[in-house]
C-alpha atoms as a PDB file:
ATOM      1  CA  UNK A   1     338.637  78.786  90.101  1.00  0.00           C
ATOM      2  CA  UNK A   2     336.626  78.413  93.315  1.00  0.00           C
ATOM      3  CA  UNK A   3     332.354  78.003  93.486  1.00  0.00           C
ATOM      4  CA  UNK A   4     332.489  81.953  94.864  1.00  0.00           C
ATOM      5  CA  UNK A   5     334.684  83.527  91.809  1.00  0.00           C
ATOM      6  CA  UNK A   6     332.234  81.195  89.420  1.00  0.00           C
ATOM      7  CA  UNK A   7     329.235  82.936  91.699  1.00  0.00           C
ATOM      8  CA  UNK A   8     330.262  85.839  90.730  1.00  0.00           C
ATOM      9  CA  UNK A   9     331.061  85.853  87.314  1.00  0.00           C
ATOM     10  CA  UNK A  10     327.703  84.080  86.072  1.00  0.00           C
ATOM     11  CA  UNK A  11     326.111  86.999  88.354  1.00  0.00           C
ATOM     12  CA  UNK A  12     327.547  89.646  86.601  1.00  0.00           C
ATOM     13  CA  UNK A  13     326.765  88.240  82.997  1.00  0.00           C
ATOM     14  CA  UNK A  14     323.087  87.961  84.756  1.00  0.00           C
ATOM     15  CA  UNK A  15     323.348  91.883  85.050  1.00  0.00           C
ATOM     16  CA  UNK A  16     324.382  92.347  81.966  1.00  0.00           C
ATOM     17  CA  UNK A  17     321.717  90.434  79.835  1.00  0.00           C
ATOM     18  CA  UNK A  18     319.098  89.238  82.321  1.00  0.00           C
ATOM     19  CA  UNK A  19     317.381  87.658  79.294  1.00  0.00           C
ATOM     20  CA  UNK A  20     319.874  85.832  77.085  1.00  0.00           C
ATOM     21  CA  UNK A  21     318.841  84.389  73.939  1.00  0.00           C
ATOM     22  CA  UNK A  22     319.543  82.596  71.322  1.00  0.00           C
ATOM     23  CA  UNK A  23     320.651  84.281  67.942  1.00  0.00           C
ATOM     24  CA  UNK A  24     318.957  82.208  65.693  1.00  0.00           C
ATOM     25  CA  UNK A  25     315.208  83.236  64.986  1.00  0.00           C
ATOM     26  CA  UNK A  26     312.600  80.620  65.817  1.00  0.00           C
ATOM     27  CA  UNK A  27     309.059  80.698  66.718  1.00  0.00           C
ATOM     28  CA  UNK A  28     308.427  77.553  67.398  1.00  0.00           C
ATOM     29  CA  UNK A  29     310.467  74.018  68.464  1.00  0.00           C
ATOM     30  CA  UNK A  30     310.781  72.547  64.988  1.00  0.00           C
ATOM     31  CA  UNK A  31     311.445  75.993  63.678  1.00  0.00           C
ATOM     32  CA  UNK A  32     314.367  76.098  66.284  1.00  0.00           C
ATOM     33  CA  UNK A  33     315.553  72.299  65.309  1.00  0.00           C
ATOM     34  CA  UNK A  34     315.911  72.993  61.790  1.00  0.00           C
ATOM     35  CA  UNK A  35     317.717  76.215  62.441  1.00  0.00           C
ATOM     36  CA  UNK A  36     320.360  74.100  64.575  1.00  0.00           C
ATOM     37  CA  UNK A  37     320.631  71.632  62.464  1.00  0.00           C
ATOM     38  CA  UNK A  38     321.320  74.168  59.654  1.00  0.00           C
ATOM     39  CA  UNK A  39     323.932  75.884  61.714  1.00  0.00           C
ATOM     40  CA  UNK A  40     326.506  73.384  61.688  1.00  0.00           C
ATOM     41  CA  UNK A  41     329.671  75.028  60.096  1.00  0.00           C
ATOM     42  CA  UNK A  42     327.625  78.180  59.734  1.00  0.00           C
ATOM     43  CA  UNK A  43     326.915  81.545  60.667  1.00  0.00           C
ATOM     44  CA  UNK A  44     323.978  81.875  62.466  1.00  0.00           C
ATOM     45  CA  UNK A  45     323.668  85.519  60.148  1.00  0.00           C
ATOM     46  CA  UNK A  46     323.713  82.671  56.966  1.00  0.00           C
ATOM     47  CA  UNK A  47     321.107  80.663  59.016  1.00  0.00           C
ATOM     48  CA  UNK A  48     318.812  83.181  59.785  1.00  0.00           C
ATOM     49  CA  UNK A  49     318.785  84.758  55.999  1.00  0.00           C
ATOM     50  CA  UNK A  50     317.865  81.152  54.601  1.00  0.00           C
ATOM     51  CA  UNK A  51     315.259  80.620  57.255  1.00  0.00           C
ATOM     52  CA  UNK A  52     313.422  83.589  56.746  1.00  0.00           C
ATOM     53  CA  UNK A  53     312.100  82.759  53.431  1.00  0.00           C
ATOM     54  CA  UNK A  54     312.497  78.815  54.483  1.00  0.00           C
ATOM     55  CA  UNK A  55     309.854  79.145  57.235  1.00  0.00           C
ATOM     56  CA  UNK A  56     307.117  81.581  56.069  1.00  0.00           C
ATOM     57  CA  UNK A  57     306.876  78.038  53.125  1.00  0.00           C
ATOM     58  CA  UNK A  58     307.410  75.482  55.464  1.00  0.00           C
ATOM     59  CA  UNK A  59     306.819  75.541  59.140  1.00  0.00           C
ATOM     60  CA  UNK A  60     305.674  72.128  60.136  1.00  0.00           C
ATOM     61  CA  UNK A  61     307.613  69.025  59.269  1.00  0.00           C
ATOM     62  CA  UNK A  62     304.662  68.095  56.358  1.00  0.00           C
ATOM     63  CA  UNK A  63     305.145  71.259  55.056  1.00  0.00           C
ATOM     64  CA  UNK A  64     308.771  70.576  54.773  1.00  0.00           C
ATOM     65  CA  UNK A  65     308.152  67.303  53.718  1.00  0.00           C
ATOM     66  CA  UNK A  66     306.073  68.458  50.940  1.00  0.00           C
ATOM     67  CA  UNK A  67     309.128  70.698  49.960  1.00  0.00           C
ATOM     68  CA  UNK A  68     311.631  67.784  49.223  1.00  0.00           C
ATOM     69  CA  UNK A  69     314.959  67.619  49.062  1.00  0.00           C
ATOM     70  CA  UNK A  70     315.691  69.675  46.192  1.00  0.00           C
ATOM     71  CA  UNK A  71     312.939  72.667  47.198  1.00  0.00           C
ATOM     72  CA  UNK A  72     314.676  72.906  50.628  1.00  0.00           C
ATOM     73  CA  UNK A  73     317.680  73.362  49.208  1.00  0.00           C
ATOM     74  CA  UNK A  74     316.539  76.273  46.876  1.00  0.00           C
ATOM     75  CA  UNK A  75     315.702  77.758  50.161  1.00  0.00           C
ATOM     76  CA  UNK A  76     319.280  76.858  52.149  1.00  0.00           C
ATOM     77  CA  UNK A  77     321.945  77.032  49.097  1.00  0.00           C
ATOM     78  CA  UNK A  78     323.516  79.890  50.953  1.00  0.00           C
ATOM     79  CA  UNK A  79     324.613  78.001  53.512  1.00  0.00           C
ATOM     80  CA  UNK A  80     327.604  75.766  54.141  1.00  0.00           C
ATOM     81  CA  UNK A  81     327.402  72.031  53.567  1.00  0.00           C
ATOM     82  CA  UNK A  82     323.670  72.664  52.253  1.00  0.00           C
ATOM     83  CA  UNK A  83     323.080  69.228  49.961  1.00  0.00           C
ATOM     84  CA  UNK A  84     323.977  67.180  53.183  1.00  0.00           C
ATOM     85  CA  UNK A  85     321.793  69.492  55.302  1.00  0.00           C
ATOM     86  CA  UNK A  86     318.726  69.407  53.187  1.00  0.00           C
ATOM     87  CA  UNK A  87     318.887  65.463  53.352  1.00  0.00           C
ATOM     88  CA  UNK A  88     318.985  65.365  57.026  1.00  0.00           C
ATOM     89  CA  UNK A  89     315.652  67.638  57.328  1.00  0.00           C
ATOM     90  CA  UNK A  90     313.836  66.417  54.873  1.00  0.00           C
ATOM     91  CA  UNK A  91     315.094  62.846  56.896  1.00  0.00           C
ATOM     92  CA  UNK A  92     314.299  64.439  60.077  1.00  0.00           C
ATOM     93  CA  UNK A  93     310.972  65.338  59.151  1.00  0.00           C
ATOM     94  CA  UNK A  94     309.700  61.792  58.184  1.00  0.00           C
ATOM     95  CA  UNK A  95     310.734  60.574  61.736  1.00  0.00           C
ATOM     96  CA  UNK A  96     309.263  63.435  63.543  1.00  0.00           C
ATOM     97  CA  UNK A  97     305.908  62.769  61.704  1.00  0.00           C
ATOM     98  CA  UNK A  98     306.263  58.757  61.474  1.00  0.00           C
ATOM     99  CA  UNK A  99     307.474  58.340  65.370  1.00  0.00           C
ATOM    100  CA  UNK A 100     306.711  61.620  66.708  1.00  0.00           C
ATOM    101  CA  UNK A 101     303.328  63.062  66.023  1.00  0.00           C
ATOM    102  CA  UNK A 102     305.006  65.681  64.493  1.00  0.00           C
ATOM    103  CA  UNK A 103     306.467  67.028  67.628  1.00  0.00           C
ATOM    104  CA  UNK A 104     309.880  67.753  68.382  1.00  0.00           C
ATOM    105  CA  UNK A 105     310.758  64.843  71.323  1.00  0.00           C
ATOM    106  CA  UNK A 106     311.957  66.283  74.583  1.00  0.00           C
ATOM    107  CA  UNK A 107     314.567  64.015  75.701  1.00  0.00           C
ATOM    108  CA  UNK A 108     318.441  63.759  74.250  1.00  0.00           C
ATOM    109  CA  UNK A 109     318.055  59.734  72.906  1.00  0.00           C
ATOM    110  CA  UNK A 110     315.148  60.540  70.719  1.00  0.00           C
ATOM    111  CA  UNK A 111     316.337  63.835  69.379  1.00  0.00           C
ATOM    112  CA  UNK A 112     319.943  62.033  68.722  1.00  0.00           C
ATOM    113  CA  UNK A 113     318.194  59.609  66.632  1.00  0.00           C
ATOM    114  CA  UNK A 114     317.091  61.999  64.033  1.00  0.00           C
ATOM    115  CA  UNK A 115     319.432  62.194  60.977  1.00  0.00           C
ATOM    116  CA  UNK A 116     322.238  65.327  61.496  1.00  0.00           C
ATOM    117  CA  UNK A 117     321.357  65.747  64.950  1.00  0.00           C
ATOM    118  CA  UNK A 118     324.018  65.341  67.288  1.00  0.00           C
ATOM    119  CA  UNK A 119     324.774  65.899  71.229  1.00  0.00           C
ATOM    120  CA  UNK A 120     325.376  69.776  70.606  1.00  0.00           C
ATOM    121  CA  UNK A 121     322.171  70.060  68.611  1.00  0.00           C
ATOM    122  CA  UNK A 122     320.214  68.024  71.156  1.00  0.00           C
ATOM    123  CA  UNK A 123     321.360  69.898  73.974  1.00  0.00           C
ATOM    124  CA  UNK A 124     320.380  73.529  72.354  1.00  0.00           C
ATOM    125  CA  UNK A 125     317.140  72.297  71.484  1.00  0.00           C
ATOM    126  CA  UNK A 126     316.406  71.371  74.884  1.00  0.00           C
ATOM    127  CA  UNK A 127     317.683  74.297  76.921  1.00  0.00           C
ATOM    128  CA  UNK A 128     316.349  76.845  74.292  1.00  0.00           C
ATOM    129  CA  UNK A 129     312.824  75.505  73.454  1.00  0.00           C
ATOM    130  CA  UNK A 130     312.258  73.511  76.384  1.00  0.00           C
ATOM    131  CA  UNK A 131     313.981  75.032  79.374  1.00  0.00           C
ATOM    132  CA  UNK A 132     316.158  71.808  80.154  1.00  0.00           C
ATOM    133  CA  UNK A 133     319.101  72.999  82.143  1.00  0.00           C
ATOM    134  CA  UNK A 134     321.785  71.167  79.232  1.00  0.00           C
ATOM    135  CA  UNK A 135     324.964  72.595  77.877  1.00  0.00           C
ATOM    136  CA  UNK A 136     325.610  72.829  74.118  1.00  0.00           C
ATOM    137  CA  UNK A 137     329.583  73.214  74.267  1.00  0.00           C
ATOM    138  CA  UNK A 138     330.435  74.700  71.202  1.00  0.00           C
ATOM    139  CA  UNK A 139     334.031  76.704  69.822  1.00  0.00           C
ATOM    140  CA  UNK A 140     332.828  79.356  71.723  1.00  0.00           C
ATOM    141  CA  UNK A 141     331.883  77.964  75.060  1.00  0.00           C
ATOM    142  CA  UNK A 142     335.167  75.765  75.269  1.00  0.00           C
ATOM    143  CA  UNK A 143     337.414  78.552  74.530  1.00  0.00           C
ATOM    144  CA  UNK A 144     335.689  80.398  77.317  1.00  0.00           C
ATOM    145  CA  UNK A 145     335.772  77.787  79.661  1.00  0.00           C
ATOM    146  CA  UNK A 146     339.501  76.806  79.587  1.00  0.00           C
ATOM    147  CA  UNK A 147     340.482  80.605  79.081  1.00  0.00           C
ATOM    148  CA  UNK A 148     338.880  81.842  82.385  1.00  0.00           C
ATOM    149  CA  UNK A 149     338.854  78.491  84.147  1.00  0.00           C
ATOM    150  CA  UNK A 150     335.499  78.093  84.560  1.00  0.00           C
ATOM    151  CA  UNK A 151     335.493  74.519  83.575  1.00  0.00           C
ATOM    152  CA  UNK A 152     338.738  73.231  81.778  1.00  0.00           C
ATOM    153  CA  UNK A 153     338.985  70.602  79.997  1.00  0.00           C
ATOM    154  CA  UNK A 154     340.683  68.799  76.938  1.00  0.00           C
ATOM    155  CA  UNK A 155     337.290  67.613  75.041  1.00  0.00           C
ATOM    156  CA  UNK A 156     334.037  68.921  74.404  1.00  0.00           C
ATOM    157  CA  UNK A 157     331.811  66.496  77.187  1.00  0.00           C
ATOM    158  CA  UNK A 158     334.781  67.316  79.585  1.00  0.00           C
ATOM    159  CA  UNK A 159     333.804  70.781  79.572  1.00  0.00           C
ATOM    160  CA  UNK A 160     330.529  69.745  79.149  1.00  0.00           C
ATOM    161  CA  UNK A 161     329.985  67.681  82.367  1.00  0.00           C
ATOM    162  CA  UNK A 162     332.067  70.309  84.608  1.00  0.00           C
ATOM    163  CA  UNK A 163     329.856  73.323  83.157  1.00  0.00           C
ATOM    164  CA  UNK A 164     327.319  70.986  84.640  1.00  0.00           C
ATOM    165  CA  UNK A 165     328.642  70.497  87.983  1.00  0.00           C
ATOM    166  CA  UNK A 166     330.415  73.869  88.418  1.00  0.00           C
ATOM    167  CA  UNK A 167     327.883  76.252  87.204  1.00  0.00           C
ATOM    168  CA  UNK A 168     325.543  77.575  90.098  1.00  0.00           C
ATOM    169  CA  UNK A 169     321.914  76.237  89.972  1.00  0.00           C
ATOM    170  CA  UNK A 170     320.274  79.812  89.815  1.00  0.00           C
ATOM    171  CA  UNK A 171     321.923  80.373  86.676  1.00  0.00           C
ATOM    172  CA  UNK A 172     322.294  76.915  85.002  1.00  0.00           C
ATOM    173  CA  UNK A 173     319.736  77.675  82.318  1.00  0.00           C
ATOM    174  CA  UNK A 174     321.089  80.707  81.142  1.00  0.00           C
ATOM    175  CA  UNK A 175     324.823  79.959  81.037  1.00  0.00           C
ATOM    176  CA  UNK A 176     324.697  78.449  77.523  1.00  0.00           C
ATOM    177  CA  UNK A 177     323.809  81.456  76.419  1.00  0.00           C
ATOM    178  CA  UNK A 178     325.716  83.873  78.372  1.00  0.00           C
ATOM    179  CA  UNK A 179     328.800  81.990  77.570  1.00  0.00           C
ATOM    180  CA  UNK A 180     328.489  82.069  74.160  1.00  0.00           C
ATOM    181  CA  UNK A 181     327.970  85.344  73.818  1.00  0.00           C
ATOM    182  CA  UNK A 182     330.732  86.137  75.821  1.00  0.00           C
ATOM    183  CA  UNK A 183     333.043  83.819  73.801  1.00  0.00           C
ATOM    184  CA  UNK A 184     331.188  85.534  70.495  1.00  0.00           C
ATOM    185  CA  UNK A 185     331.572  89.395  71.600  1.00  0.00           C
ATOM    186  CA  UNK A 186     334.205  89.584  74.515  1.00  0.00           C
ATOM    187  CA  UNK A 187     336.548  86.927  74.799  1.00  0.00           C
ATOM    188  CA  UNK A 188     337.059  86.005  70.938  1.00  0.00           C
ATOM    189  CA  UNK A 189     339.398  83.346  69.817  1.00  0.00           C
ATOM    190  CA  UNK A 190     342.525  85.667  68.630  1.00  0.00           C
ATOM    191  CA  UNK A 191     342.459  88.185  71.151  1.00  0.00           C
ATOM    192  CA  UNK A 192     339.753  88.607  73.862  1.00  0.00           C
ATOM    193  CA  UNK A 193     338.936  92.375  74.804  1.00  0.00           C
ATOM    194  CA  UNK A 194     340.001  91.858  78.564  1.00  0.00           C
ATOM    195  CA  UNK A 195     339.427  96.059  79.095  1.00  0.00           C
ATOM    196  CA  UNK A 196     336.235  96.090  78.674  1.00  0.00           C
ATOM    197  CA  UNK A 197     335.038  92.587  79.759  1.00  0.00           C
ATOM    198  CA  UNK A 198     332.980  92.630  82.775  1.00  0.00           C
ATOM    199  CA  UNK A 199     334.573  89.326  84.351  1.00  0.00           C
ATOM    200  CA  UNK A 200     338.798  90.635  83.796  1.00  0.00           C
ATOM    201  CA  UNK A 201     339.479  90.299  87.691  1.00  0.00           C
ATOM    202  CA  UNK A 202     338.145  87.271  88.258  1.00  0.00           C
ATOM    203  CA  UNK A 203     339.622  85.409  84.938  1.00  0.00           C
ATOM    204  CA  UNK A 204     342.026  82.845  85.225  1.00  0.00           C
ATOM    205  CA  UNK A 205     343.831  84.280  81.590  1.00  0.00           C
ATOM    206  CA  UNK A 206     347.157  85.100  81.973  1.00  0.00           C
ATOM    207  CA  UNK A 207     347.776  86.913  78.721  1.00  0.00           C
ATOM    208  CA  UNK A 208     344.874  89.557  79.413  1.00  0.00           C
ATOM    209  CA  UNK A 209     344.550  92.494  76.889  1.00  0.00           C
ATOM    210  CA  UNK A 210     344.289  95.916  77.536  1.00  0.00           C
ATOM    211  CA  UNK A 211     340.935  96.229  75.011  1.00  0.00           C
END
């Protein structure tokens, strides 16, 4: 996989969805940090039915706060995993108030700090609410990567860090997004619908599909 085939691919998911976005709903950066944190293990379908009665309650971390444990829970039992998860934002809300002024920090050290946050969840929050040009490599975005040889690689940061120095600048904000879409819609885990994916002939896949 040269720069020019990479050029090309990221500029055709570009004409495809000019404005990639995230699936979860948000409207605001704590919205969209609770909603990540949430969607570990999970849908982000699951995610989104919890958080639209979670958020119209509780919107702000004191409003959360306020909630406790056991009333965000009521709100998130749906979901996977959902005692550990209300723990870590009720958690996460105490620091955001107590060392945050209630905002959601903009760099990867503080946001790693805050209980259930983790590299992947720091890295969405800043690309998504804060335009940092990061890469959250999740199932999705790996497959993709090593399937079309975009960015191989046998771990998670290995992709990570070659997404970072392999991806064109014009498009480095984006590619999260475009990439896992792609990996969610097109080039799915047990067999990728090579016929009607707008990057076949410049794919490094071997094995390609005929749908």
């Amino acid at each position: 996989m040269n720069a020019d085939k990479r050029y090309q691919i990221f500029s055709r998911l570009q004409a495809e969805n000019p404005n990639p976005e995230t699936e979860l709903e948000y409207n605001s950066p704590f919205e969209l940090l609770i909603a990540v944190l949430l969607s570990a293990q999970a849908t982000d379908v699951s995610v989104n039915k919890a958080t639209r009665k979670l958020f119209p309650v509780a919107n702000t971390p004191e409003a959360m706060l306020a909630l406790g444990v056991d009333g965000v829970k009521e709100h998130i039992k749906t979901i996977g995993l959902f005692n550990t998860k209300a723990e870590n934002v009720i958690k996460t809300c105490r620091m955001l108030i107590e060392l945050h002024g209630s905002e959601v920090p903009q760099d990867r050290a503080a946001l790693e700090k805050l209980p259930g946050v983790g590299r992947k969840t720091a890295n969405v929050v800043l690309n998504t609410a804060f335009g940092q040009p990061t890469m959250a490599v999740d199932t999705h975005i790996f497959r993709v990567s090593n399937r079309t040889g975009i960015a191989p690689g046998k771990t998670v940061l290995d992709v990570e860090k070659k997404l970072l120095r392999h991806v064109p600048k014009p498009f480095l904000v984006d590619a999260h997004h475009w990439l896992i879409l792609h990996g969610r819609y097109v080039c799915t885990a047990r067999k990728p619908k090579c016929g009607s994916c707008p990057i076949e002939d410049l794919c490094d896949y071997k094995e390609k599909t005929e749908f």
